[in-house]
C-alpha atoms as a PDB file:
ATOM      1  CA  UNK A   1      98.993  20.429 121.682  1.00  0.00           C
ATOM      2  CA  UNK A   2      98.600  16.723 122.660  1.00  0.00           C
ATOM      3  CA  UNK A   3      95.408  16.073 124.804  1.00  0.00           C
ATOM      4  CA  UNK A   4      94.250  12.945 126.631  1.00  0.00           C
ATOM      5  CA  UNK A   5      91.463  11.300 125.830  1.00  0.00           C
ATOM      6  CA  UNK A   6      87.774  13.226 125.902  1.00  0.00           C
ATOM      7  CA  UNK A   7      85.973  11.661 128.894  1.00  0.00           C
ATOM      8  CA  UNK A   8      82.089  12.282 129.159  1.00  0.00           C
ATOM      9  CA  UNK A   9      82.957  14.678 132.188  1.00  0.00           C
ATOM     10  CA  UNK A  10      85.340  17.059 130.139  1.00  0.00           C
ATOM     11  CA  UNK A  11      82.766  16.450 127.085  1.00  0.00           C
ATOM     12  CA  UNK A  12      80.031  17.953 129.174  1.00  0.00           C
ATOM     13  CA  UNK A  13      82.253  20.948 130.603  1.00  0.00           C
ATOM     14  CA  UNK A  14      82.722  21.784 127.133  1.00  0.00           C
ATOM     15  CA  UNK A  15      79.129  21.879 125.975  1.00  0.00           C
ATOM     16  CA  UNK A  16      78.123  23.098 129.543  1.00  0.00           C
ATOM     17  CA  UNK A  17      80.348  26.304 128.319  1.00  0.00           C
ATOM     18  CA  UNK A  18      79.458  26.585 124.283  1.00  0.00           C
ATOM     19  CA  UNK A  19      75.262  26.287 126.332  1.00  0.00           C
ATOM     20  CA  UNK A  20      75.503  29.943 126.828  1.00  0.00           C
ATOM     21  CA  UNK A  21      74.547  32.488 124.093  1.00  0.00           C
ATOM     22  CA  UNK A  22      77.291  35.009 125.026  1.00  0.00           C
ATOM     23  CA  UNK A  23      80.619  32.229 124.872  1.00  0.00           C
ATOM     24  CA  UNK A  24      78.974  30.412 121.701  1.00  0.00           C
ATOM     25  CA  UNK A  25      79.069  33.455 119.813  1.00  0.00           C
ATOM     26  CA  UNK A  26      82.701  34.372 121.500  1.00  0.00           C
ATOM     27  CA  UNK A  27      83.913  30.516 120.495  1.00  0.00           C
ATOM     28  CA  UNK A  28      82.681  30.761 116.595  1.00  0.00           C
ATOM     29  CA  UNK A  29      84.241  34.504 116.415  1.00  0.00           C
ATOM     30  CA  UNK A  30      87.679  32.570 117.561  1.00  0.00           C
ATOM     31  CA  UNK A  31      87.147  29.970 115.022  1.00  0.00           C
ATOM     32  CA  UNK A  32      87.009  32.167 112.757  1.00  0.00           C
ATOM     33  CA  UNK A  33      89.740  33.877 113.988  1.00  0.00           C
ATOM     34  CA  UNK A  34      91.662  30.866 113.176  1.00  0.00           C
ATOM     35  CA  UNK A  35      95.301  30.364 114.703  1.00  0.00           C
ATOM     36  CA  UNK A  36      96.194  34.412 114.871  1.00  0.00           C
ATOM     37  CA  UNK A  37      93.496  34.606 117.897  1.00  0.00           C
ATOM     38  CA  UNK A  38      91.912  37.550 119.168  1.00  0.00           C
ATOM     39  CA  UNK A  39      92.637  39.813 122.021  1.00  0.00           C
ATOM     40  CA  UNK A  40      89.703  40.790 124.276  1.00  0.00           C
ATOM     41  CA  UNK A  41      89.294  44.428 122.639  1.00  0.00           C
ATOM     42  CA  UNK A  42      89.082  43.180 119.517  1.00  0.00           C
ATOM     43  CA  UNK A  43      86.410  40.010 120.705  1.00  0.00           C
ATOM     44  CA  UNK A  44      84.957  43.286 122.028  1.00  0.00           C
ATOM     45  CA  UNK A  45      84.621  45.307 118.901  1.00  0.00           C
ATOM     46  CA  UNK A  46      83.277  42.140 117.048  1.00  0.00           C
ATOM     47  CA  UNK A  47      80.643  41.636 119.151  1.00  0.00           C
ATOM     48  CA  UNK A  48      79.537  44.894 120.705  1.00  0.00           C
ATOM     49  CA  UNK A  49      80.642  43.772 124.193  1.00  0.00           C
ATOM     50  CA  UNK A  50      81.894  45.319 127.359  1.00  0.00           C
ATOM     51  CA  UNK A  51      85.151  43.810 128.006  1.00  0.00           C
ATOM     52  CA  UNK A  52      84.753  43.125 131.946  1.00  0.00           C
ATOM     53  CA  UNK A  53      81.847  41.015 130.346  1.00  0.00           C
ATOM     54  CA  UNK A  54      83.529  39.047 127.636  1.00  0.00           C
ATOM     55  CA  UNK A  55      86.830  38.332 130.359  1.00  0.00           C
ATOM     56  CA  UNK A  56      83.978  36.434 132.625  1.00  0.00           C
ATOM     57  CA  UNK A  57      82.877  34.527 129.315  1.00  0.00           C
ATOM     58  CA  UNK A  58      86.316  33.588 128.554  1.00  0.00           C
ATOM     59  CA  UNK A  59      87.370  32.371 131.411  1.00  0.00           C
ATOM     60  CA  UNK A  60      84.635  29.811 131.364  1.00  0.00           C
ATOM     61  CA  UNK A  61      85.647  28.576 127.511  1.00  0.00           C
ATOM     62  CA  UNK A  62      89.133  28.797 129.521  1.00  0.00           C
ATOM     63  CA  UNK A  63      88.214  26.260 131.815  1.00  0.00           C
ATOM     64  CA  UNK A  64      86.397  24.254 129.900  1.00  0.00           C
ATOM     65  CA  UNK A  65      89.539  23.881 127.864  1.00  0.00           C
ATOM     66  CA  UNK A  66      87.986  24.831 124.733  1.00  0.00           C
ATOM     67  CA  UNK A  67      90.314  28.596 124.525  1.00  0.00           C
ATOM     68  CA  UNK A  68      94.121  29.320 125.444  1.00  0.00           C
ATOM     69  CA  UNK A  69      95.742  32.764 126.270  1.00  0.00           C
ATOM     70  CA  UNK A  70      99.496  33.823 125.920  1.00  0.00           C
ATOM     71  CA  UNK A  71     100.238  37.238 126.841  1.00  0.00           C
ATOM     72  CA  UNK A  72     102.405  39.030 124.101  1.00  0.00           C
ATOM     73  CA  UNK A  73     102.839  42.162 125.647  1.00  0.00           C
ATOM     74  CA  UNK A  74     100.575  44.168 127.716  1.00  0.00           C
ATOM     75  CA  UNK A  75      97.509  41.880 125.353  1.00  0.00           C
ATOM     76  CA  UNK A  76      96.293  38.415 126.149  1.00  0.00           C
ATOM     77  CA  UNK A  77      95.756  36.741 122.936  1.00  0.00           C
ATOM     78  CA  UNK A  78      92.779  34.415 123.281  1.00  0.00           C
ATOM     79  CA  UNK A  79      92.237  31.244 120.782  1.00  0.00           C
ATOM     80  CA  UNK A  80      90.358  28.257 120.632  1.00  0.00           C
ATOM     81  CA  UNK A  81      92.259  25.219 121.298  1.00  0.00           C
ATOM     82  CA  UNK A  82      91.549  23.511 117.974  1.00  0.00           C
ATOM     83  CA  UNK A  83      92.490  19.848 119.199  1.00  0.00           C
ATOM     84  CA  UNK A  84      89.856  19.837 121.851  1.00  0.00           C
ATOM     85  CA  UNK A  85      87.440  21.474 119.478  1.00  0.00           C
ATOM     86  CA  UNK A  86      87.482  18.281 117.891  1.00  0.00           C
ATOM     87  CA  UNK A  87      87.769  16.091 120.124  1.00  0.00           C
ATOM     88  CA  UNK A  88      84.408  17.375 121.674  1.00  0.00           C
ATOM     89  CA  UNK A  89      82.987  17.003 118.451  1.00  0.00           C
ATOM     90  CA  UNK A  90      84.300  13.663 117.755  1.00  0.00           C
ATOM     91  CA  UNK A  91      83.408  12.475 121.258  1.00  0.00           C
ATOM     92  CA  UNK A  92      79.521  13.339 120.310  1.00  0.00           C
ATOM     93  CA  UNK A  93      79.950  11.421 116.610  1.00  0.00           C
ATOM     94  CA  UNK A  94      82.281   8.867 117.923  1.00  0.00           C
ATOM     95  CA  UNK A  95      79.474   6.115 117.993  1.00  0.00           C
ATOM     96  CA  UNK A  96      76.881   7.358 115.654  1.00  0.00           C
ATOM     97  CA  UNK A  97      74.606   4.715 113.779  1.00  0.00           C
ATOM     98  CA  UNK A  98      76.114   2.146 115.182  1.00  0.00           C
ATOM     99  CA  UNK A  99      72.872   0.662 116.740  1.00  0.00           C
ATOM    100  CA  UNK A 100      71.423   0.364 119.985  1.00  0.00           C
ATOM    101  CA  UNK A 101      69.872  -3.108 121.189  1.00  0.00           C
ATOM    102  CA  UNK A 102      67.876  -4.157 124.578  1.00  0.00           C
ATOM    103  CA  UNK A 103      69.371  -6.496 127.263  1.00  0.00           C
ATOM    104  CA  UNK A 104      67.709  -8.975 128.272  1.00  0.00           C
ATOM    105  CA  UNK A 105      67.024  -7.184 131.885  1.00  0.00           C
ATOM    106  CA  UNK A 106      65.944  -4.218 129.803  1.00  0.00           C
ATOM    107  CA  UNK A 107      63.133  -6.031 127.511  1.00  0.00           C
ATOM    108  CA  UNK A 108      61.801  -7.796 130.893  1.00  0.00           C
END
């Protein structure tokens, strides 16, 4: 999928939704997952989890833009969107060790 630039506001959505213990460990199971995806019973089975719980969870990683669905059937096949996965990563690396340096205002 093509995806615009990460801006610091969808940057933060996405950490905001990978901050909670419950989605973090639903977002690494769907990395591992890879491509095939997982659908909620099976997220469910992984984890131990109810799965009126894990569809609240998923919506947020759903929002944040971090997981797709596409129904095939009755099932909703959940998977991490793999382009902003990176993207999120490479907007937190994007300037590292580059240096940081004082204005003049700022050493005043």
């Amino acid at each position: 999928m093509n995806h615009p630039m990460m801006t610091q506001t969808s940057a933060a959505l996405a950490l905001a939704a990978l901050g909670h213990e419950t989605r973090l460990a639903i977002f690494r199971l769907l990395v591992k997952a890879g491509n095939d995806g997982l659908n909620v019973g099976e997220i469910g089975q992984h984890l131990g989890m109810a799965a009126s719980t894990l569809a609240h969870h998923l919506g947020a990683l759903v929002e944040a833009g971090l997981v797709e669905q596409e129904r095939q059937g009755r099932q909703i096949v959940n998977r991490v969107d793999f382009g902003v996965m990176n993207q999120t990563v490479s907007f937190l690396t994007a300037e590292c060790c580059v240096g940081v340096k004082l204005t003049q205002e700022d050493a005043a």
